[in-house]
N, C-alpha and C. Protein backbone atom coordinates (compact mmCIF):
# COMPACT_ATOMS: atom_id res chain seq x y z
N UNK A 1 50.37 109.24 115.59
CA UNK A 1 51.48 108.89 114.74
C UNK A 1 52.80 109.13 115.47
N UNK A 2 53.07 110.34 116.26
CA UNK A 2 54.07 111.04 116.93
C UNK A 2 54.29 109.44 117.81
N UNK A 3 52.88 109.57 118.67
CA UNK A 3 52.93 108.51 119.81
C UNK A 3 53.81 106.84 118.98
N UNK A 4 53.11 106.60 118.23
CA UNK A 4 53.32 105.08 117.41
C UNK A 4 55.08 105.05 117.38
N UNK A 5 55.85 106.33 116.48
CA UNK A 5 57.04 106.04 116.35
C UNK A 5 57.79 106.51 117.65
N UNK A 6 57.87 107.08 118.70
CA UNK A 6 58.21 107.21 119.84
C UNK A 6 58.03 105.33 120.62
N UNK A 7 57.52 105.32 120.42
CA UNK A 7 57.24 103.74 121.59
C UNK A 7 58.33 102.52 120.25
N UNK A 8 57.60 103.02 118.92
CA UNK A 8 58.53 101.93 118.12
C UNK A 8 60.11 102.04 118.68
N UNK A 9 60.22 103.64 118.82
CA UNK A 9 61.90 103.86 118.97
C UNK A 9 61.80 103.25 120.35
N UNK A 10 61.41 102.78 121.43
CA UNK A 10 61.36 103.04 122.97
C UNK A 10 61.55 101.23 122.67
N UNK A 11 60.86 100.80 122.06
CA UNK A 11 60.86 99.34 121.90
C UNK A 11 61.96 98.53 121.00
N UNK A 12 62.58 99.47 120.41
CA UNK A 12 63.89 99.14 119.84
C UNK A 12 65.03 99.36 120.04
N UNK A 13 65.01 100.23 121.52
CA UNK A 13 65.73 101.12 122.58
C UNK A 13 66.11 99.73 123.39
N UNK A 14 64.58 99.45 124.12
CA UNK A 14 64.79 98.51 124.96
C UNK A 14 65.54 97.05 124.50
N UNK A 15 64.76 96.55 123.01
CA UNK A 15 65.86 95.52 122.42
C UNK A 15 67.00 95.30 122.73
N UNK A 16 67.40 96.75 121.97
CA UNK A 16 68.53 96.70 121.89
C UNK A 16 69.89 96.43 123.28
N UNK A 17 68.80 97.23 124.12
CA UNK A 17 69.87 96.90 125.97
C UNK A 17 69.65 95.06 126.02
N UNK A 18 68.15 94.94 125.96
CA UNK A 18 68.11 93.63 126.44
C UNK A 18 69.34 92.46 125.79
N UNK A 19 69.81 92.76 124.14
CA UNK A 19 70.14 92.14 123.24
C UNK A 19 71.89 92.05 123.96
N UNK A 20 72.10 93.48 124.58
CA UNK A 20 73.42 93.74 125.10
C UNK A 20 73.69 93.06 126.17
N UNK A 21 72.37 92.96 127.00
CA UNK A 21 73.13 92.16 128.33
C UNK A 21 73.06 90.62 128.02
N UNK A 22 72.07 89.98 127.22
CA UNK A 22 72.28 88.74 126.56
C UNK A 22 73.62 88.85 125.77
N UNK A 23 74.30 89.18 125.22
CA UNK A 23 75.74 88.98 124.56
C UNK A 23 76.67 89.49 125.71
N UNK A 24 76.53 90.13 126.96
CA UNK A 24 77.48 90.29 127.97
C UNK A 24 77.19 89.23 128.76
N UNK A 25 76.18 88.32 129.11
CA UNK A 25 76.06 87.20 129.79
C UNK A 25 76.45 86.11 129.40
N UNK A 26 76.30 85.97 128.06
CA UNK A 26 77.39 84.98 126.89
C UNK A 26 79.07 85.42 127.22
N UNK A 27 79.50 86.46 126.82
CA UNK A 27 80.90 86.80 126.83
C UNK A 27 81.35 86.46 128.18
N UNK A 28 80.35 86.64 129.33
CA UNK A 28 80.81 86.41 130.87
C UNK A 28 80.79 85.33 131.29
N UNK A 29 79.95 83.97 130.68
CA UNK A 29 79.80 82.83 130.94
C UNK A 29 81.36 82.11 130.33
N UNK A 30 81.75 82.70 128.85
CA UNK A 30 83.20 82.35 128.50
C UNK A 30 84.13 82.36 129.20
N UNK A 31 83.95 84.03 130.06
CA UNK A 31 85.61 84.43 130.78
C UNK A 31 85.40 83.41 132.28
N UNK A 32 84.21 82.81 132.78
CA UNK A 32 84.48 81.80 133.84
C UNK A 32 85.25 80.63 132.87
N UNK A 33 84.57 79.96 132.29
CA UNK A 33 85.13 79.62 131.59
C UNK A 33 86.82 79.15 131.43
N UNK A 34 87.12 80.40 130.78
CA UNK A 34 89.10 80.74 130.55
C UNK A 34 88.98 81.07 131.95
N UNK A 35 88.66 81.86 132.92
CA UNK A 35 89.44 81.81 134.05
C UNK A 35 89.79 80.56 134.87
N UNK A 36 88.74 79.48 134.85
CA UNK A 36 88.71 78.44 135.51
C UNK A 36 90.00 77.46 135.53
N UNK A 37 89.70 77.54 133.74
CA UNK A 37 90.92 76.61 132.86
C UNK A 37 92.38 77.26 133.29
N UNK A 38 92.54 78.48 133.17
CA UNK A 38 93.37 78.92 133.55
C UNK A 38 94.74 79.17 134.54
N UNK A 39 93.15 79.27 135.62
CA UNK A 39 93.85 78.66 136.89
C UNK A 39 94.22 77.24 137.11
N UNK A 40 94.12 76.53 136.35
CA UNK A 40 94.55 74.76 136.69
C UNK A 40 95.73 74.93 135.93
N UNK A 41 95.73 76.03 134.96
CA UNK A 41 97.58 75.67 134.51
C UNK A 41 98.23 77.01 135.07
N UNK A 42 98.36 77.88 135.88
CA UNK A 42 98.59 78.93 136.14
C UNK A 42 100.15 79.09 136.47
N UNK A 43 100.36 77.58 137.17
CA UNK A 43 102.26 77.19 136.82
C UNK A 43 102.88 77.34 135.75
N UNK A 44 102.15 77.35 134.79
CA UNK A 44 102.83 77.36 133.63
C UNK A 44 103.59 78.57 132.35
N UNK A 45 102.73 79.51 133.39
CA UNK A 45 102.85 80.76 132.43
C UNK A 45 102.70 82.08 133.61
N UNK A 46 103.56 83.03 132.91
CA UNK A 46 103.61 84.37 133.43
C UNK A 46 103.00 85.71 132.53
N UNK A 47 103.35 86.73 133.44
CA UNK A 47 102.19 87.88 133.10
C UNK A 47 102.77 89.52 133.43
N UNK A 48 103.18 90.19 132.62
CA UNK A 48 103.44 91.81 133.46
C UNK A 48 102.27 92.41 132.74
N UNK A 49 102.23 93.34 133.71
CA UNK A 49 100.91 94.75 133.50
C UNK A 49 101.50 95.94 133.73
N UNK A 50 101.00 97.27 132.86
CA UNK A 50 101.77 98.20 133.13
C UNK A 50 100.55 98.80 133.22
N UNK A 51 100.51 99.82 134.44
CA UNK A 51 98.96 100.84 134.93
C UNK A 51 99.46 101.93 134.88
N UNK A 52 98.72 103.29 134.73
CA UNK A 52 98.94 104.32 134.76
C UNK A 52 97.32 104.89 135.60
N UNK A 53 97.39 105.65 136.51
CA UNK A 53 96.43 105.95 137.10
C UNK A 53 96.49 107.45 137.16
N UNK A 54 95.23 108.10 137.22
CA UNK A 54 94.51 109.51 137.15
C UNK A 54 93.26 109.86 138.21
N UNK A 55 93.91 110.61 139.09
CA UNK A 55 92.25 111.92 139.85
C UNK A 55 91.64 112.24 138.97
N UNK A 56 90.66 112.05 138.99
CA UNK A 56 89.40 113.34 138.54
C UNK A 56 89.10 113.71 139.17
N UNK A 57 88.35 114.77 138.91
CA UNK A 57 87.28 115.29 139.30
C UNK A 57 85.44 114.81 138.46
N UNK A 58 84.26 115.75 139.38
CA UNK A 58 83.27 115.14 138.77
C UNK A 58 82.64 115.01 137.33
N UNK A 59 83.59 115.93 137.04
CA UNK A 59 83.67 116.41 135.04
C UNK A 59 84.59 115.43 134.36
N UNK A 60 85.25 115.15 135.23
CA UNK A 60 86.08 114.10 134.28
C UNK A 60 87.63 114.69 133.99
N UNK A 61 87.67 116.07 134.64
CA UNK A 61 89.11 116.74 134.27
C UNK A 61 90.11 116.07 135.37
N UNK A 62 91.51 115.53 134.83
CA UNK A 62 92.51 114.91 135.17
C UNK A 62 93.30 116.33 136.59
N UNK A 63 92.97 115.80 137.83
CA UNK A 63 93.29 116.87 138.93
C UNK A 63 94.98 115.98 139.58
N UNK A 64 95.07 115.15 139.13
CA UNK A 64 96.70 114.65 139.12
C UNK A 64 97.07 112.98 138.70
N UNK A 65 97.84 113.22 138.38
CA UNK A 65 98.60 111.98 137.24
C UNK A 65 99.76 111.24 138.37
N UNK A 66 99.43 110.17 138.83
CA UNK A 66 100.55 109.36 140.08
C UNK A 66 101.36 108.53 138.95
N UNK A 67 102.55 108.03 139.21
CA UNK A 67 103.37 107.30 138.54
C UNK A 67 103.19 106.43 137.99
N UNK A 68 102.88 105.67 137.02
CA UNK A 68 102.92 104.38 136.59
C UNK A 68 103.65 103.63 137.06
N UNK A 69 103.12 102.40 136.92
CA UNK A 69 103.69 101.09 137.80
C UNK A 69 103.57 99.93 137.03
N UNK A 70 105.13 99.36 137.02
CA UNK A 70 105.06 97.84 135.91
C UNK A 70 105.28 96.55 137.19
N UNK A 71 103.94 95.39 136.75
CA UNK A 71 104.41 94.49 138.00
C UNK A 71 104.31 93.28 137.43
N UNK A 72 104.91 92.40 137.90
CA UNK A 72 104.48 91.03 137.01
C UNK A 72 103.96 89.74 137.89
N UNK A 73 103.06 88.89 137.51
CA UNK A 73 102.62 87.93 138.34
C UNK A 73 103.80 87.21 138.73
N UNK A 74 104.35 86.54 140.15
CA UNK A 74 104.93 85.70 140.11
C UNK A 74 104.96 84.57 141.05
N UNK A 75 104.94 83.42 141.31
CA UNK A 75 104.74 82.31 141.57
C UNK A 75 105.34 81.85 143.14
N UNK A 76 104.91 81.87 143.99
CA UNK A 76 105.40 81.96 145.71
C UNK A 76 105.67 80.34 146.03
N UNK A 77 106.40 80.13 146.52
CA UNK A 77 106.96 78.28 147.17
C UNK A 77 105.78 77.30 147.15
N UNK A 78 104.78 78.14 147.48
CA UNK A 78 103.67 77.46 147.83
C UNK A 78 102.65 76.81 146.89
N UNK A 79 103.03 77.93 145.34
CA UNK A 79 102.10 77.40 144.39
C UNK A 79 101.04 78.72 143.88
N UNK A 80 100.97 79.63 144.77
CA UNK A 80 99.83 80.71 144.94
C UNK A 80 100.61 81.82 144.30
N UNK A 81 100.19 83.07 143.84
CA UNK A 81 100.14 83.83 142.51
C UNK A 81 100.62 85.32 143.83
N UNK A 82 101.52 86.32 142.93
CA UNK A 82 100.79 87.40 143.77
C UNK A 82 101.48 88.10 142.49
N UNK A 83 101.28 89.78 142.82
CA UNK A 83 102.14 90.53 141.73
C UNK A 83 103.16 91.48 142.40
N UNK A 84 103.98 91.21 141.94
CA UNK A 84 105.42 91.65 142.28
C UNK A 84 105.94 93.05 141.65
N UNK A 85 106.20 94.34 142.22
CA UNK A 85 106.82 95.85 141.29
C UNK A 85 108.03 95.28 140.43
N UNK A 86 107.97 95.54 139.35
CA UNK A 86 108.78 95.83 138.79
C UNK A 86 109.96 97.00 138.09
N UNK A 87 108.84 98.20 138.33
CA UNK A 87 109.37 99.37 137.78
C UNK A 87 108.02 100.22 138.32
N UNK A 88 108.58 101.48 138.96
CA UNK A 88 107.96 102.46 138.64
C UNK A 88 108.31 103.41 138.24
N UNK A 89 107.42 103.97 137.39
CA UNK A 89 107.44 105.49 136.51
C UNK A 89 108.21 106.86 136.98
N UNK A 90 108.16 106.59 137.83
CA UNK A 90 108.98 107.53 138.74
C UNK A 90 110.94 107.48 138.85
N UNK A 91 110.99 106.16 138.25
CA UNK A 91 112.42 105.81 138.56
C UNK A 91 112.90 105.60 139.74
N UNK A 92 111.91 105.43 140.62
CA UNK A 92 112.50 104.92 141.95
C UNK A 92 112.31 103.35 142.18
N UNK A 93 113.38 102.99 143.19
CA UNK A 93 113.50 101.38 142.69
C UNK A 93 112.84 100.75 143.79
N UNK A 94 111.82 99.49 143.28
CA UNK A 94 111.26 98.91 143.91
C UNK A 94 111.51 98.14 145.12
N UNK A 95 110.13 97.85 145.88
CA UNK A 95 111.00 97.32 147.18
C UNK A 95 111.40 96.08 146.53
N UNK A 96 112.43 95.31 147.30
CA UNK A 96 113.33 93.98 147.13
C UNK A 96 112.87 93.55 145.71
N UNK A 97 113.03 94.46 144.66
CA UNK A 97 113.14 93.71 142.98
C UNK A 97 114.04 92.89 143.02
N UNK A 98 115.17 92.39 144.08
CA UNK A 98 116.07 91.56 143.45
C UNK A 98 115.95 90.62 144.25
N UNK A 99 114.76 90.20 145.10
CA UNK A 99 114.87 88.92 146.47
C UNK A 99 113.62 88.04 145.56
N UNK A 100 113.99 86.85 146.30
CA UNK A 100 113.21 85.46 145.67
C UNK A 100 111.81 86.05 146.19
N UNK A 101 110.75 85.36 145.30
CA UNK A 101 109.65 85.54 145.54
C UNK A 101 108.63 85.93 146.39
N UNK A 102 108.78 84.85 147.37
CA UNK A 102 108.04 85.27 148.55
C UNK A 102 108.32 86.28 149.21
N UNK A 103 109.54 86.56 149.38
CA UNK A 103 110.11 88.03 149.99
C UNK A 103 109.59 89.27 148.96
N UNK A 104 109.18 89.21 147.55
CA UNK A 104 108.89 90.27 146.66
C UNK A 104 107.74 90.19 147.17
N UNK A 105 106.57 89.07 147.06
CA UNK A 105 105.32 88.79 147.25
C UNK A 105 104.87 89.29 148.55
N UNK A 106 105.68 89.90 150.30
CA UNK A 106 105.40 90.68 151.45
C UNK A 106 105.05 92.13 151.51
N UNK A 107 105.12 92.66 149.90
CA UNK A 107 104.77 94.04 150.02
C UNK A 107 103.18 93.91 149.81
N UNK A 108 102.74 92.85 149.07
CA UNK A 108 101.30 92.89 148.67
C UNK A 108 100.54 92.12 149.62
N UNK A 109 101.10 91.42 150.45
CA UNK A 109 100.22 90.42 151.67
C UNK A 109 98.95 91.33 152.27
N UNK A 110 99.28 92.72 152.05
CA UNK A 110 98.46 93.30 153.41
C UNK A 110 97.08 94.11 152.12
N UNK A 111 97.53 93.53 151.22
CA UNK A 111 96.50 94.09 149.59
C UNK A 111 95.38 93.28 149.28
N UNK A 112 94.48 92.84 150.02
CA UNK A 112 92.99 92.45 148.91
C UNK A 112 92.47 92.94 148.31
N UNK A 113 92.12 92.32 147.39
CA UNK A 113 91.04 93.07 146.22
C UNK A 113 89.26 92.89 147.19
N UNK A 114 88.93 93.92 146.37
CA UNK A 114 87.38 94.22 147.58
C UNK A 114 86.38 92.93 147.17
N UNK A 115 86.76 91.83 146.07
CA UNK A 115 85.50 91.48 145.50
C UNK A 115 86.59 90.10 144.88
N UNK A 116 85.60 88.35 144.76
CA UNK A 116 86.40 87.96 144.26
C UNK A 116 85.92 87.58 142.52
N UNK A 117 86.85 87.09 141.83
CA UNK A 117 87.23 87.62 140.68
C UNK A 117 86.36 86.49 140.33
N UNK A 118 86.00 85.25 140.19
CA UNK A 118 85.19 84.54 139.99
C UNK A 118 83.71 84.93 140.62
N UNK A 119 83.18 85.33 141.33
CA UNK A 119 81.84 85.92 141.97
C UNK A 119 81.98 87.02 140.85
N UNK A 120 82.52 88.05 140.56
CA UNK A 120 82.28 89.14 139.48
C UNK A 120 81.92 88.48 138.23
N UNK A 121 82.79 87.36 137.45
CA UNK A 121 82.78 87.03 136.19
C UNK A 121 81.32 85.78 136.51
N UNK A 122 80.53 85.42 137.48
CA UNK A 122 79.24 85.12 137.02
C UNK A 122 78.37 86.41 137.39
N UNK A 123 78.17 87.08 137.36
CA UNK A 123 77.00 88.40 137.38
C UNK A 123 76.23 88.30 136.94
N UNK A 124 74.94 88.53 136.89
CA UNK A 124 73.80 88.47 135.77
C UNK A 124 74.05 90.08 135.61
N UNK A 125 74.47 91.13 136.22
CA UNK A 125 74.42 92.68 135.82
C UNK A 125 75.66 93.38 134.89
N UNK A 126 75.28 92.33 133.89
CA UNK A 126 76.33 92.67 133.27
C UNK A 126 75.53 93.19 131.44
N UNK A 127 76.20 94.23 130.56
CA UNK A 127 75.82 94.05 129.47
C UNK A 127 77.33 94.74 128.73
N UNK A 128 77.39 94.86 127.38
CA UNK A 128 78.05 95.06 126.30
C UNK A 128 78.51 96.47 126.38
N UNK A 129 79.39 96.90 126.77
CA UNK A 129 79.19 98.75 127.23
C UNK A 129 79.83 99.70 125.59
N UNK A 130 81.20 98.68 124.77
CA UNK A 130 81.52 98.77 123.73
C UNK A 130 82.18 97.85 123.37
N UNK A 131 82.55 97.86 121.48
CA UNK A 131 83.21 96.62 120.93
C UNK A 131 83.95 97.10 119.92
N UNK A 132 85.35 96.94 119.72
CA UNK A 132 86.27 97.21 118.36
C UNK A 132 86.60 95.68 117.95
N UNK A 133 87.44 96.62 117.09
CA UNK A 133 88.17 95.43 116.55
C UNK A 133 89.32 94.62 117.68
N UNK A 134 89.86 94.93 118.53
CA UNK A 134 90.59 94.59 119.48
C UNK A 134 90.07 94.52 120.49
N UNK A 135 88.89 94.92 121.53
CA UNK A 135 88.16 94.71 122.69
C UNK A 135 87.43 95.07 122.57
N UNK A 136 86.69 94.15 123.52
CA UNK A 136 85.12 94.37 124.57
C UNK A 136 85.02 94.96 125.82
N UNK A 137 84.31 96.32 125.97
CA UNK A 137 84.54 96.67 127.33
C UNK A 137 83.17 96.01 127.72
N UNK A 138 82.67 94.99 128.58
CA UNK A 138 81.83 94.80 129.63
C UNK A 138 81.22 95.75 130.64
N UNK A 139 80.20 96.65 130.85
CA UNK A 139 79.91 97.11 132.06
C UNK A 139 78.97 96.03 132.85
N UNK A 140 79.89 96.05 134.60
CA UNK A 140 79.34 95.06 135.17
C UNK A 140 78.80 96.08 136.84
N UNK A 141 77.47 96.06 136.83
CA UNK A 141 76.87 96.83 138.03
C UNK A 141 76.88 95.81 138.57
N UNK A 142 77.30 96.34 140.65
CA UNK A 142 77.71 95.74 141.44
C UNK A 142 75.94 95.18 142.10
N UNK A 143 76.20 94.01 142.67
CA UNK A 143 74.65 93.49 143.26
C UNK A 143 75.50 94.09 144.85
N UNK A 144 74.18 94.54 144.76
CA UNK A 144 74.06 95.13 146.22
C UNK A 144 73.57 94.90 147.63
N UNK A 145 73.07 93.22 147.17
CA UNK A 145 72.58 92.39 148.13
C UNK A 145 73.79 91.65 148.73
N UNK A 146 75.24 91.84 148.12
CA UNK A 146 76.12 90.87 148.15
C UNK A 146 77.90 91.79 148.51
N UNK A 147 77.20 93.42 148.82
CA UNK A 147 78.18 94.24 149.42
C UNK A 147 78.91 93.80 150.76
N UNK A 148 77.67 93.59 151.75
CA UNK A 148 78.31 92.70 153.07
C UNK A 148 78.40 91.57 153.23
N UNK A 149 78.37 90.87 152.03
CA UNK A 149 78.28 89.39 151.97
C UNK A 149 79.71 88.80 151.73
N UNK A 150 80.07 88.26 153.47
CA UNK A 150 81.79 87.70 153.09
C UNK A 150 82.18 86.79 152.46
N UNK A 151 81.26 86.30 151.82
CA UNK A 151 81.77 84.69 150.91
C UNK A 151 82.38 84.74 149.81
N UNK A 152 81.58 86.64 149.23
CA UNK A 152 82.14 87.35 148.32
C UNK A 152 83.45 87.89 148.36
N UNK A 153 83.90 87.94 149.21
CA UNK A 153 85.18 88.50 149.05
C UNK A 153 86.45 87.86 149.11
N UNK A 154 87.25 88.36 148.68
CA UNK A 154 88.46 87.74 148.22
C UNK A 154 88.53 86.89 149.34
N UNK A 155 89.48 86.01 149.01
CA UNK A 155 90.03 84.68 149.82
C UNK A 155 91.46 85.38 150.35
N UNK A 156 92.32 85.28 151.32
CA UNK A 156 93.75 84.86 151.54
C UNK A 156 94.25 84.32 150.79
N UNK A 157 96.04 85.14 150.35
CA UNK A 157 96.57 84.14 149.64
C UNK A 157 97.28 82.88 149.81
C-alpha cells in the first residue's frame, strides 16, 4: 500500500515536470516567435533597463551590492542595436552620455554576450520554473554539447 501511493506520488511528480517543460517549450517557441518579429521592426522602437547586481556567496548571503546601472538600447548609423549608460547608481557620469551614437555605442564594442539569444530561445532544456500574475520565470539548462560550439555564439555587431 506504502509502495502503491509512493510511485502514484513519483508518477504525478514526474507529470507534473514533464507537463512543465511541455508549457516551457510552448512559451519558448512564442518568444522566437516575438523575437524574430521584432527584430524586423527594431527601427522603430526603443528600450531602457535598469540592473542592480549582487555577490553571493554559496548560501545565498549578499557579500557586496555594485551600483546599479540605467542603459538604453540605441540605434548606430548602420542600423545595428547596442546599449548605451545612461546613469549609474553611483552618480558618476557616464562615458560620452552626451556624443551621437556610435561614439556612446565604443564602450560596449569590446562586450559579447557568451551565447546567442536566438540559439537560447529554441532549447528543448527548458521548463516552467514559476508563474504570477505578471511573469513567467523559464528555467533554461545550458546543452553542453554546444559550449565549444562557435556558431553558437554571439555574432559581431
Amino acid at each position: 500500500m506504502i509502495l502503491c501511493r509512493l510511485t502514484a506520488a513519483c508518477l504525478l511528480a514526474a507529470a507534473s515536470q514533464a507537463a512543465r517543460a511541455d508549457e516551457g517549450a510552448l512559451l519558448l517557441a512564442k518568444a522566437v516567435d516575438a523575437y524574430r518579429s521584432n527584430l524586423q521592426r527594431q527601427e522603430h522602437w526603443n528600450w531602457n533597463i535598469h540592473e542592480t547586481r549582487k555577490l553571493l556567496d554559496k548560501a545565498g548571503n549578499v557579500i557586496q551590492t555594485f551600483p546599479s546601472v540605467t542603459a538604453e538600447s540605441i540605434l548606430r548609423t548602420g542600423g545595428k542595436r547596442c546599449n548605451a549608460i545612461l546613469a549609474w547608481g553611483d552618480g558618476k557620469s557616464p562615458y560620452m552620455v552626451e556624443a551621437d551614437p556610435d561614439t556612446r555605442c565604443q564602450a560596449m564594442d569590446a562586450f559579447h554576450a557568451p551565447f546567442d539569444m536566438e540559439t537560447v530561445l529554441r532549447s528543448s532544456r527548458v521548463k516552467v520554473q514559476s508563474r504570477s500574475a505578471g511573469a513567467i520565470a523559464l528555467a533554461i539548462s545550458p546543452d553542453k554539447s554546444k559550449v565549444k560550439d562557435h556558431a553558437c555564439r554571439r555574432r559581431d555587431p
